[in-house]
Protein backbone atom coordinates (compact mmCIF):
# COMPACT_ATOMS: atom_id res chain seq x y z
CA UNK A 1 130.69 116.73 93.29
CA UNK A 2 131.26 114.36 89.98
CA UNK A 3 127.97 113.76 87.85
CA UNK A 4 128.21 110.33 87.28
CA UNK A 5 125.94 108.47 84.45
CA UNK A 6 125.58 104.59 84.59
CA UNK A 7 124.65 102.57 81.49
CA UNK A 8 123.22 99.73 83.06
CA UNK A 9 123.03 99.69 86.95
CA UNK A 10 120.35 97.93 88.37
CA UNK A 11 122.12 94.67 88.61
CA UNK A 12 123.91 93.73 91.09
CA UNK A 13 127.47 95.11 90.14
CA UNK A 14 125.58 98.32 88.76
CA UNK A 15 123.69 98.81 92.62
CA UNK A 16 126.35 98.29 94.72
CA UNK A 17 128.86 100.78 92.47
CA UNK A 18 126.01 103.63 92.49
CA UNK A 19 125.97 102.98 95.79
CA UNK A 20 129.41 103.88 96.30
CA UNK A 21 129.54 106.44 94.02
CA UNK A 22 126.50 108.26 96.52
CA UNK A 23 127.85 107.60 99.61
CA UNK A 24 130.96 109.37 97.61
CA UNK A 25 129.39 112.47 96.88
CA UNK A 26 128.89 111.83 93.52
CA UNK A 27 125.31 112.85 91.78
CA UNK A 28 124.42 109.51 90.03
CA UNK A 29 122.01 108.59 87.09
CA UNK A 30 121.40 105.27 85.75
CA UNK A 31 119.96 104.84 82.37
CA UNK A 32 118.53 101.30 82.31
CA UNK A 33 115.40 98.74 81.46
CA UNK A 34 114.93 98.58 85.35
CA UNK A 35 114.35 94.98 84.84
CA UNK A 36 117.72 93.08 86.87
CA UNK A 37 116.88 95.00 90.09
CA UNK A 38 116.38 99.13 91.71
CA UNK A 39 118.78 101.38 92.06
CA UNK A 40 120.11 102.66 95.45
CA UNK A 41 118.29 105.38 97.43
CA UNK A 42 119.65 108.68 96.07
CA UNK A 43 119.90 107.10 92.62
CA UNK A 44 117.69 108.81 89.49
CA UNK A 45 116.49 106.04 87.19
CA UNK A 46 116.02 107.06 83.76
CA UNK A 47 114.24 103.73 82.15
CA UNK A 48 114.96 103.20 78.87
CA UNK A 49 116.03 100.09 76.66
CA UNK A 50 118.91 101.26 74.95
CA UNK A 51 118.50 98.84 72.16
CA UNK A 52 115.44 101.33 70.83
CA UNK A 53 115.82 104.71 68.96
CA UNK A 54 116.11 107.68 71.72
CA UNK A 55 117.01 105.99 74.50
CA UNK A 56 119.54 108.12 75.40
CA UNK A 57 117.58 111.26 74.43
CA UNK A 58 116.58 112.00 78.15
CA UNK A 59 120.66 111.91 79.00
CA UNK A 60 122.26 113.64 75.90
CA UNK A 61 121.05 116.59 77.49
CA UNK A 62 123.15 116.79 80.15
CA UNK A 63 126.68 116.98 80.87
CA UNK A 64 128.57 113.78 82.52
CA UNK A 65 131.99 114.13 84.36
CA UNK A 66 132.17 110.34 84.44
CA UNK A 67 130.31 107.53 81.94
CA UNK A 68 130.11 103.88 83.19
CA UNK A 69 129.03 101.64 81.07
CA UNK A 70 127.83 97.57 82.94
CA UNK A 71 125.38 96.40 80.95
CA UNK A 72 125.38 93.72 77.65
CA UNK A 73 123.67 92.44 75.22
CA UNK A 74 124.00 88.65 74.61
CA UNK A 75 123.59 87.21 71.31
CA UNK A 76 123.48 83.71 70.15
CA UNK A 77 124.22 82.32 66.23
CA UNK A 78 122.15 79.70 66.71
CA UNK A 79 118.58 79.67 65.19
CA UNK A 80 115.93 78.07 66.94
């Protein structure tokens, strides 16, 4: 069994891979805001925003055979 970590993965793209990766065998975390969706049933959420100091404290801990990252950050040059 692969321990798979997910940046991201409550969006769409991000559900339907852990998804996959479950029904694979796989042992799957997803460190996210939890704010685009859930994860799938057999999923661990850690919630974090990854744009704040320690987010990825909880995870560091552990090791990872696989690291996906799905999420972005958008940023615009404009100012309003």
């Amino acid at each position: 069994m692969l321990r798979t970590l997910i940046l991201g993965g409550t969006g769409w793209l991000g559900s339907e891979l852990a998804q996959q990766l479950v029904e694979a065998g796989h042992e799957v975390t997803a460190l996210a805001r939890g704010v685009a969706g859930t994860v799938p049933d057999g999923v661990r959420l850690v919630r974090a925003d990854r744009s704040l100091p320690g987010a990825y404290d909880t995870v560091s801990r552990s090791e990872w055979d696989e690291v996906i990252e799905l999420s972005y950050e958008l940023h615009s040059s404009k100012k309003h």
